[in-house]
C-alpha atoms as a PDB file:
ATOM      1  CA  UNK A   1      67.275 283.131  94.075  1.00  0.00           C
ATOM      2  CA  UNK A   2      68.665 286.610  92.503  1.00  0.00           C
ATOM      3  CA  UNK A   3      66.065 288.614  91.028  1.00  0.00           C
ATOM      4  CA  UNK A   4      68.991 289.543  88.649  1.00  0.00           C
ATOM      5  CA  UNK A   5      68.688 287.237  85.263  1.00  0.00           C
ATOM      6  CA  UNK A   6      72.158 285.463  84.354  1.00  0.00           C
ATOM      7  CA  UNK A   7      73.402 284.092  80.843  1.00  0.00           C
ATOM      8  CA  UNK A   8      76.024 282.980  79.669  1.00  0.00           C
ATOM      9  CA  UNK A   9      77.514 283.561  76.353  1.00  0.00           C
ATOM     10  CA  UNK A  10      80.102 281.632  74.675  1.00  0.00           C
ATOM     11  CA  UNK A  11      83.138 283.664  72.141  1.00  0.00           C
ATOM     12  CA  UNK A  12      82.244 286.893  74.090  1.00  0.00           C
ATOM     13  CA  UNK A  13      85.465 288.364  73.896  1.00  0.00           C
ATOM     14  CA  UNK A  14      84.990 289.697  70.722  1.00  0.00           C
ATOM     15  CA  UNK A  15      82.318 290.465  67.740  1.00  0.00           C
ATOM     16  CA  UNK A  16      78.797 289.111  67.624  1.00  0.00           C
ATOM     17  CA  UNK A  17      78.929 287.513  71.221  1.00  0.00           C
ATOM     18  CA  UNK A  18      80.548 290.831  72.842  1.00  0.00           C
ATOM     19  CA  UNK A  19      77.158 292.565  71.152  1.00  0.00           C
ATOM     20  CA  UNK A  20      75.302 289.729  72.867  1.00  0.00           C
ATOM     21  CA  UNK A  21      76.778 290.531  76.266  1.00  0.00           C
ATOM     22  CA  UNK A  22      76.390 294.562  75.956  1.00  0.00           C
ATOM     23  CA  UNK A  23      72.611 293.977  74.402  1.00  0.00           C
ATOM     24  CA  UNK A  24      71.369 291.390  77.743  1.00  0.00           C
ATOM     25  CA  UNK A  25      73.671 293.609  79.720  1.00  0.00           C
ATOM     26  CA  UNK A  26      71.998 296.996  78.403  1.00  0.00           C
ATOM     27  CA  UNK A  27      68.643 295.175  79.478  1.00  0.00           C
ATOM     28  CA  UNK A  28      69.616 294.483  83.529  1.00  0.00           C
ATOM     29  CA  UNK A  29      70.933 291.274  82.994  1.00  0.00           C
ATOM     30  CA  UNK A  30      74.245 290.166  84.452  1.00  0.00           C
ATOM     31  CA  UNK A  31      75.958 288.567  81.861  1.00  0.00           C
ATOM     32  CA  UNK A  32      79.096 285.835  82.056  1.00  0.00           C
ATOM     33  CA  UNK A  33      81.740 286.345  79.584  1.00  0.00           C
ATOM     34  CA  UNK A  34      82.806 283.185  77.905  1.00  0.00           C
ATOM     35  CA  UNK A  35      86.028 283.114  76.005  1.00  0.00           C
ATOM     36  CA  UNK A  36      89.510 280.810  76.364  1.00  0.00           C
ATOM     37  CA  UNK A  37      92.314 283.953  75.843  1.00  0.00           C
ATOM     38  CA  UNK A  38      92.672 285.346  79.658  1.00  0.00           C
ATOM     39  CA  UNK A  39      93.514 289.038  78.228  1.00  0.00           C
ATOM     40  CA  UNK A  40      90.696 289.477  75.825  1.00  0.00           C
ATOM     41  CA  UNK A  41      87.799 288.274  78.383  1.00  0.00           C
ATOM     42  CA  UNK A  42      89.552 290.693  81.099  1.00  0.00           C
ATOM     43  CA  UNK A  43      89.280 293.163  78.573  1.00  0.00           C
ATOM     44  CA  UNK A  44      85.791 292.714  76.684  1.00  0.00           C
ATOM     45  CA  UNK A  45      84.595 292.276  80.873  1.00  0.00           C
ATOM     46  CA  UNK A  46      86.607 295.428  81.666  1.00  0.00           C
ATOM     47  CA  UNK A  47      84.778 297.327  78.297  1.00  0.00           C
ATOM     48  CA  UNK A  48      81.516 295.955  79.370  1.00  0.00           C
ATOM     49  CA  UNK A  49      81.767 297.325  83.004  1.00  0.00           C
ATOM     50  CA  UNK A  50      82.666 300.573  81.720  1.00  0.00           C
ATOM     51  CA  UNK A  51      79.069 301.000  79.468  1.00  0.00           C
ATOM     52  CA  UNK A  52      77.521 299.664  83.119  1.00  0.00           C
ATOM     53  CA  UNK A  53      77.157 296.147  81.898  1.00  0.00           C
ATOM     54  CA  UNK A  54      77.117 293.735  85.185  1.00  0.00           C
ATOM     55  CA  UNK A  55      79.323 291.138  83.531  1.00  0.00           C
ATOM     56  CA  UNK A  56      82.038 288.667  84.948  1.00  0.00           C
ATOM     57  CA  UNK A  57      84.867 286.880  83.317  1.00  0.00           C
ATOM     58  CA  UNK A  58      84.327 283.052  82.718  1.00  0.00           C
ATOM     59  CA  UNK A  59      87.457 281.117  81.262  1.00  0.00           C
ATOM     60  CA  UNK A  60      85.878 278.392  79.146  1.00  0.00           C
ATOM     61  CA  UNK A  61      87.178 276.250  76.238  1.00  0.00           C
ATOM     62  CA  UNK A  62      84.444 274.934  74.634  1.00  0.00           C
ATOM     63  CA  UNK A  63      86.542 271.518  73.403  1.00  0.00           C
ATOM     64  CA  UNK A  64      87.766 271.017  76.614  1.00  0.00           C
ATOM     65  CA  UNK A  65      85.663 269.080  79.642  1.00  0.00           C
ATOM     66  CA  UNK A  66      87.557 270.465  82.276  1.00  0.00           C
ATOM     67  CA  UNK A  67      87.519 273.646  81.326  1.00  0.00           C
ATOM     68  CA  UNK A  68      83.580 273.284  81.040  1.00  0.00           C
ATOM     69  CA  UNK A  69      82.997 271.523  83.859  1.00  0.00           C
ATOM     70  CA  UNK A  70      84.769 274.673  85.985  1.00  0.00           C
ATOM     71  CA  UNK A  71      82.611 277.345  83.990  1.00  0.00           C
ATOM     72  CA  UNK A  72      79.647 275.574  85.271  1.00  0.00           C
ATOM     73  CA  UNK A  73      80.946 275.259  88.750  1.00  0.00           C
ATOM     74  CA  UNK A  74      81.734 278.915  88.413  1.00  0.00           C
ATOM     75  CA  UNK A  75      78.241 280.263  87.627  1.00  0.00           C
ATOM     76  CA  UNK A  76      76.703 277.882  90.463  1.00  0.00           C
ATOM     77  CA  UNK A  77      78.588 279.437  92.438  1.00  0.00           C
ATOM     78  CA  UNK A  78      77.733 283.227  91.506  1.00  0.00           C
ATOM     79  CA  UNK A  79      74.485 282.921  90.405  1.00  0.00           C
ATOM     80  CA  UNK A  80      73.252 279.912  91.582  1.00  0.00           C
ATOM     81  CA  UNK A  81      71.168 279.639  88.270  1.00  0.00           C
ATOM     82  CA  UNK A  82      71.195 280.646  84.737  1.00  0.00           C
ATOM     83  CA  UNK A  83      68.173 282.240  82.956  1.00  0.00           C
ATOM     84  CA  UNK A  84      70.199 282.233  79.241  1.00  0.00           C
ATOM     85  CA  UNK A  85      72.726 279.901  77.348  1.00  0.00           C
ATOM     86  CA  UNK A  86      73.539 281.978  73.991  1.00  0.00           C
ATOM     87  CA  UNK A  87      76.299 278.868  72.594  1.00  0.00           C
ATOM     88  CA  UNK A  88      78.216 281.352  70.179  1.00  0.00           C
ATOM     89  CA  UNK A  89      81.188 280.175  70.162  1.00  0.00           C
ATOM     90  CA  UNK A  90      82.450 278.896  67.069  1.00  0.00           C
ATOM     91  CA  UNK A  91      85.029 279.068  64.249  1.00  0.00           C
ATOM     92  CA  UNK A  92      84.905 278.541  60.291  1.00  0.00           C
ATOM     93  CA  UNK A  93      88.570 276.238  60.164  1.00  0.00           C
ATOM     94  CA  UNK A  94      91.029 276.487  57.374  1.00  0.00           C
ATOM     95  CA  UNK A  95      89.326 278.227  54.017  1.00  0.00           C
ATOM     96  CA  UNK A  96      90.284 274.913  51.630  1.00  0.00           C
ATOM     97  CA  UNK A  97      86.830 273.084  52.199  1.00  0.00           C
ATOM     98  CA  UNK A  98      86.285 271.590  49.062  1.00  0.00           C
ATOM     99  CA  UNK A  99      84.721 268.493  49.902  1.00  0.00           C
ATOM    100  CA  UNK A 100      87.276 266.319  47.431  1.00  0.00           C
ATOM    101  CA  UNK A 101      90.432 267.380  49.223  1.00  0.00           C
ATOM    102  CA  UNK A 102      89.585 268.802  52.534  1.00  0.00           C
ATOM    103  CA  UNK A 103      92.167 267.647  55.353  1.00  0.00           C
ATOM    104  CA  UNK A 104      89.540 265.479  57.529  1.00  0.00           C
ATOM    105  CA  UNK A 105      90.850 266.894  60.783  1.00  0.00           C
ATOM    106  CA  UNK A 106      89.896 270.256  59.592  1.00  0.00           C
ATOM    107  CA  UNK A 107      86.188 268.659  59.902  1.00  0.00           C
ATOM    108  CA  UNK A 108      86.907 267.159  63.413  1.00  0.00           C
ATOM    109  CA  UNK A 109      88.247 270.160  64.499  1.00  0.00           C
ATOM    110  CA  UNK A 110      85.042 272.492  63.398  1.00  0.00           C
ATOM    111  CA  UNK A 111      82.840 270.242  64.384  1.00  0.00           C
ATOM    112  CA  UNK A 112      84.223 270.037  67.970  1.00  0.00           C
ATOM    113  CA  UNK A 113      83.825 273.683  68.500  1.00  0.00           C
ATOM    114  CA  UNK A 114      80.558 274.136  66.526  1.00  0.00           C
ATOM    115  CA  UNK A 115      78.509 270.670  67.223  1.00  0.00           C
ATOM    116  CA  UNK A 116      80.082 269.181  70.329  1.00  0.00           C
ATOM    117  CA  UNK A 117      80.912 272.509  72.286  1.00  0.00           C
ATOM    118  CA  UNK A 118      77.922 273.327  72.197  1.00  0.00           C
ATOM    119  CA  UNK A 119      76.222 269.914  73.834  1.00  0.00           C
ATOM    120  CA  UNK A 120      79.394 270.224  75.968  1.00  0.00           C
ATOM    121  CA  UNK A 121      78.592 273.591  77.606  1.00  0.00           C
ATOM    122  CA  UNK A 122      74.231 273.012  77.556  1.00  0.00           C
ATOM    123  CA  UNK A 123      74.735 269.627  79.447  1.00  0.00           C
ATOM    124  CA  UNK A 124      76.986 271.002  81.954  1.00  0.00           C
ATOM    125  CA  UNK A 125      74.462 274.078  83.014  1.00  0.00           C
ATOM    126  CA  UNK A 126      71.465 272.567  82.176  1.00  0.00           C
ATOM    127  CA  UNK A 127      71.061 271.894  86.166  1.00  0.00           C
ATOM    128  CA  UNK A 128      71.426 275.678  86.328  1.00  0.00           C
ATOM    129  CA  UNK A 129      69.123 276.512  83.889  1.00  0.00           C
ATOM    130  CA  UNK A 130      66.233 274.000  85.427  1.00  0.00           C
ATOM    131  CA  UNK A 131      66.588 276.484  88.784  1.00  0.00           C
ATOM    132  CA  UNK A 132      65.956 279.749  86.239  1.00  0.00           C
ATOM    133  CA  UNK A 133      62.427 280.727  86.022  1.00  0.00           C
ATOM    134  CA  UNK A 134      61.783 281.245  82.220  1.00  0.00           C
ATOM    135  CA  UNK A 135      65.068 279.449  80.878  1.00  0.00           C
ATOM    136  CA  UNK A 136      66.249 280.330  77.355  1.00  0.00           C
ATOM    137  CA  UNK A 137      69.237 278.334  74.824  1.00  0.00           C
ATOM    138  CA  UNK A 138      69.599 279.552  71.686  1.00  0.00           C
ATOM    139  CA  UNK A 139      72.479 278.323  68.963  1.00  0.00           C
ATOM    140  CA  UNK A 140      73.988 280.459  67.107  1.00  0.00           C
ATOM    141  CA  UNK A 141      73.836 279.015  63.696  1.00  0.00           C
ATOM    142  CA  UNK A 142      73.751 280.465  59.877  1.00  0.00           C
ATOM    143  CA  UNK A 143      72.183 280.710  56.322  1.00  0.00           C
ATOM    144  CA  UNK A 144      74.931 278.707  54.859  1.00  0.00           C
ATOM    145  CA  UNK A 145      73.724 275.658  57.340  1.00  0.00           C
ATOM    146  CA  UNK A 146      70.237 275.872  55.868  1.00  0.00           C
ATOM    147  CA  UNK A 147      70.056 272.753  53.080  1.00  0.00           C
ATOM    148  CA  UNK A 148      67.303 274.956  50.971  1.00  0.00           C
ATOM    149  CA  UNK A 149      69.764 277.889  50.474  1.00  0.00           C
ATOM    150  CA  UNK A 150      72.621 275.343  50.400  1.00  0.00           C
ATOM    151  CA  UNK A 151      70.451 274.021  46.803  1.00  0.00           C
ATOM    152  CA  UNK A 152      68.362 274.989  44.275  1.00  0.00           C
ATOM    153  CA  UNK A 153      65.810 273.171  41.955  1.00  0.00           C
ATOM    154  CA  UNK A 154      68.356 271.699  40.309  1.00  0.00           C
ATOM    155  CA  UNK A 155      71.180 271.406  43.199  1.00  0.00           C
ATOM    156  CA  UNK A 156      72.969 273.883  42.817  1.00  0.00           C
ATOM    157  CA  UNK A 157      74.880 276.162  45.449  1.00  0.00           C
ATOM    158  CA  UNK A 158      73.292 279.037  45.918  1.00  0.00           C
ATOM    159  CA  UNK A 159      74.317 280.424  49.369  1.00  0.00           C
ATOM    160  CA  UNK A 160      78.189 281.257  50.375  1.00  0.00           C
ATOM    161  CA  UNK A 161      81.508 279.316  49.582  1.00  0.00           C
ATOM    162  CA  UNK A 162      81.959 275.386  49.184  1.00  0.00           C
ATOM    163  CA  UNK A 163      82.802 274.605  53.061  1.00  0.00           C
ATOM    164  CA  UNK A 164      82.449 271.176  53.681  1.00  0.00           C
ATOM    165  CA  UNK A 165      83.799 271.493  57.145  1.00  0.00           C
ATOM    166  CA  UNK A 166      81.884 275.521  58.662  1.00  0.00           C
ATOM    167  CA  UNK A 167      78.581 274.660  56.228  1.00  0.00           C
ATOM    168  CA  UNK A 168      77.828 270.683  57.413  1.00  0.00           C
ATOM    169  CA  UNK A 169      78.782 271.951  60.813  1.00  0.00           C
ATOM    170  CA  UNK A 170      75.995 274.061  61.159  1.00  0.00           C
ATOM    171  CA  UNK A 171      73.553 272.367  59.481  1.00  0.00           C
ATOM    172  CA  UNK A 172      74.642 269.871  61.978  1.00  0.00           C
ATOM    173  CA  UNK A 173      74.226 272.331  65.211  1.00  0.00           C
ATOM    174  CA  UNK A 174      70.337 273.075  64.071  1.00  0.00           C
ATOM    175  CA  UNK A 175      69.717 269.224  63.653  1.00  0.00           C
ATOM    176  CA  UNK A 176      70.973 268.625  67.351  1.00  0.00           C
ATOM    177  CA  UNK A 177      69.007 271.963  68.629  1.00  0.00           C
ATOM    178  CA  UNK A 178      65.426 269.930  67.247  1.00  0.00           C
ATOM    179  CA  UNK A 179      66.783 266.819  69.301  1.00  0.00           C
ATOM    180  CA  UNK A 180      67.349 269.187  72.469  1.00  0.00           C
ATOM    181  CA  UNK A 181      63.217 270.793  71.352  1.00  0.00           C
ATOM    182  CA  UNK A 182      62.033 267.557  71.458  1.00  0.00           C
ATOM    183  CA  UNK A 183      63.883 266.365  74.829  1.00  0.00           C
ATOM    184  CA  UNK A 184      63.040 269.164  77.026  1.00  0.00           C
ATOM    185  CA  UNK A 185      59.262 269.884  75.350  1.00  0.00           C
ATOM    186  CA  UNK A 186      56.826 270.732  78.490  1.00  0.00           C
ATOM    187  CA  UNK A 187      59.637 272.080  80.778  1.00  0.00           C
ATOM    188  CA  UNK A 188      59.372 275.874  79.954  1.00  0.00           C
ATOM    189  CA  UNK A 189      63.049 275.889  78.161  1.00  0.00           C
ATOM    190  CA  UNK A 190      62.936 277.149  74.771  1.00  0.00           C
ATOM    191  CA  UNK A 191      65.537 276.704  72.527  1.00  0.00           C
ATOM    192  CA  UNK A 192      66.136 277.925  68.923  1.00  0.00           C
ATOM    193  CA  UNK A 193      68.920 279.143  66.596  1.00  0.00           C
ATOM    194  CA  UNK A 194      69.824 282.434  65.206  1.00  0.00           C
ATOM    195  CA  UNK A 195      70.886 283.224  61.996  1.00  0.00           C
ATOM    196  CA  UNK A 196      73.042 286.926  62.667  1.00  0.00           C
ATOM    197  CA  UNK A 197      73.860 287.249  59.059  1.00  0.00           C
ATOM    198  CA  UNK A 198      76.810 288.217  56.832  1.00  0.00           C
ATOM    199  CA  UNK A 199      78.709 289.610  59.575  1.00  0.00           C
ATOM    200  CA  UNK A 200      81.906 291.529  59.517  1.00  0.00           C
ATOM    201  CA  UNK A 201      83.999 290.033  61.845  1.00  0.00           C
ATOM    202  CA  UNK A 202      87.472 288.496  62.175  1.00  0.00           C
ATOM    203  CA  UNK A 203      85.751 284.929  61.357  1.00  0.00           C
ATOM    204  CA  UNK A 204      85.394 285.879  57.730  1.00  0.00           C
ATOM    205  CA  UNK A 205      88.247 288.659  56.989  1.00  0.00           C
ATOM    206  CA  UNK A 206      85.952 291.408  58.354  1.00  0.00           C
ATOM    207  CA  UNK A 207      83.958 290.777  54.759  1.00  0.00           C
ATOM    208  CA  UNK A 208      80.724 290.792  55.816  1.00  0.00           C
ATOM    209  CA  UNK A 209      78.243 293.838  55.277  1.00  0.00           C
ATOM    210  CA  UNK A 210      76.078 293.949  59.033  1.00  0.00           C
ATOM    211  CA  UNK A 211      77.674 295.157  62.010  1.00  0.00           C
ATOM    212  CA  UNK A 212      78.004 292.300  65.193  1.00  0.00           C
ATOM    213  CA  UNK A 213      75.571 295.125  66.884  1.00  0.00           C
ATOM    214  CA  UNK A 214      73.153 294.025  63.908  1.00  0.00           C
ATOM    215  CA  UNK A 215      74.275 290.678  64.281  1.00  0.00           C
ATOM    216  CA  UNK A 216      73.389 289.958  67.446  1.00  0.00           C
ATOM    217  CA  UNK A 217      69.786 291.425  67.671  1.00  0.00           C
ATOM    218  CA  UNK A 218      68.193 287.767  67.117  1.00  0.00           C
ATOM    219  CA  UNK A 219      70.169 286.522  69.746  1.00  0.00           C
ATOM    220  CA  UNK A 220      68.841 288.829  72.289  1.00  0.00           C
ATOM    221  CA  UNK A 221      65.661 288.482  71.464  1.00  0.00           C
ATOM    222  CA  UNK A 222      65.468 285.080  71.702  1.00  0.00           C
ATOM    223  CA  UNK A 223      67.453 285.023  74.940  1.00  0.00           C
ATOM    224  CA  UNK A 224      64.717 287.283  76.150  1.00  0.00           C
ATOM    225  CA  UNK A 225      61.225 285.328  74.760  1.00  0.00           C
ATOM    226  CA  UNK A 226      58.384 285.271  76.883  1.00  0.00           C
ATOM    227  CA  UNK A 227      57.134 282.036  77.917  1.00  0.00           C
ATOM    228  CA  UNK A 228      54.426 281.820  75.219  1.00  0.00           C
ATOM    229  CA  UNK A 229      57.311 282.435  72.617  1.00  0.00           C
ATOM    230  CA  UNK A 230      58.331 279.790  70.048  1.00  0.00           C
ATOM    231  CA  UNK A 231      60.816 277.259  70.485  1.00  0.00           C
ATOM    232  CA  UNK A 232      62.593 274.780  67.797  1.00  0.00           C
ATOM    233  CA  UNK A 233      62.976 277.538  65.312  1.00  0.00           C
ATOM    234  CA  UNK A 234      65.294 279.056  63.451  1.00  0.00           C
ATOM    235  CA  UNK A 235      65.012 282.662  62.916  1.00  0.00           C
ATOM    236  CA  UNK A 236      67.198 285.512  61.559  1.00  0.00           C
ATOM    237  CA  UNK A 237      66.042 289.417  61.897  1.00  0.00           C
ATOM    238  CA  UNK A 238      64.021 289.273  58.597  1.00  0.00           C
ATOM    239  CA  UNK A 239      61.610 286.004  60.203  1.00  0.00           C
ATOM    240  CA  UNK A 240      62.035 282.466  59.978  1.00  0.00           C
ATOM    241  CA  UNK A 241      65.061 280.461  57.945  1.00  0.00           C
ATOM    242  CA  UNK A 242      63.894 277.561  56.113  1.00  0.00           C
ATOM    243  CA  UNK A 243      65.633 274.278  57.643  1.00  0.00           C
END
């Protein structure tokens, strides 16, 4: 086996998971860039190369099984293990979420990149990440899927827009991470979410007030925990988000 530690990171084309790539990349790590448009991967992979980054294009569609199934295949067959999953992919759907009229295959479509991508893409390399010495997953999640800054004492919405489709999803991702914690407890993987913040990126209008530089620092750190770190957490720069 390489010396050389591998991840993979999902949506790296672009934003908070190209920041994820150039952080593990800055650190030695070779680092495979996940993303479904040909041109943009060739290009984020062609930017990373150019700041020294060791990183290699890998075409994956997170809804798709095929397309999974090859990605894995692919990093087998470079690496021969993988020492980081950072699932990041993942997309907010059409802005009219209000629960009473949503268009229910706004939620099926959110919740097959958000929830089932990302138990798509860990199944498929979890063989891969079994061969890595101090394996690492960590979900990329949000405040807005936490329930206690979803409510307040009396209910109310307190945290971001009505999204009954992006907010569920999420809260739904961190849910399936603490059935993942519980599965693989005593093998060395640790898994957790990040929470990178109110963002400015293409996913909401470029609103957001952090940079995806900013926005990715959980990320890499907990791609990079040592093996007495925590796992089943959720954790944003500022500590731990309540569930």
């Amino acid at each position: 086996m390489s010396d050389t530690k591998t991840a993979l990171v999902t949506g790296a084309n672009k934003g908070i998971g190209y920041e994820i790539a150039a952080g593990l990349g800055a650190l030695g790590w070779s680092v495979g860039v996940g993303a479904r448009d040909a041109a943009r991967r060739d290009d984020a992979v062609a930017r990373l190369r150019g700041s020294g980054v060791d990183a290699f294009g890998v075409p994956l569609d997170v809804t798709d099984d095929s397309s999974v199934r090859a990605a894995a295949d692919l990093l087998a067959e470079r690496a021969g293990h993988l020492d980081a999953l950072v699932n990041n992919a993942g997309i907010t759907g059409r802005l009219d979420q209000m629960p009473t009229t949503v268009d229910l295959d706004v939620i099926r479509t959110v919740v097959d990149t958000n929830v089932l991508g990302v138990i798509r893409v860990t199944n498929a390399v979890l063989p891969l990440l079994r061969r890595a010495p101090s394996p690492r997953i960590v979900n990329m999640s949000s405040g807005v899927g936490s329930l206690t800054r979803q409510s307040g004492p009396g209910g109310e919405l307190t945290t971001g827009p009505i999204a009954v489709a992006y907010s569920p999803s999420k809260t739904f991702l961190n849910a399936v991470t603490l059935q993942y914690v519980r599965e693989l407890a005593g093998t060395g993987i640790l898994v957790n979410c990040a929470c990178p913040g109110f963002v400015a990126t293409d996913l909401n209008g470029f609103r957001g007030v952090r940079t995806p530089q900013q926005g990715a620092a959980t990320a890499i750190r907990l791609a990079t925990l040592p093996d007495d770190g925590p796992t089943g957490g959720f954790f944003e720069d500022a500590g731990t988000v309540p569930w």
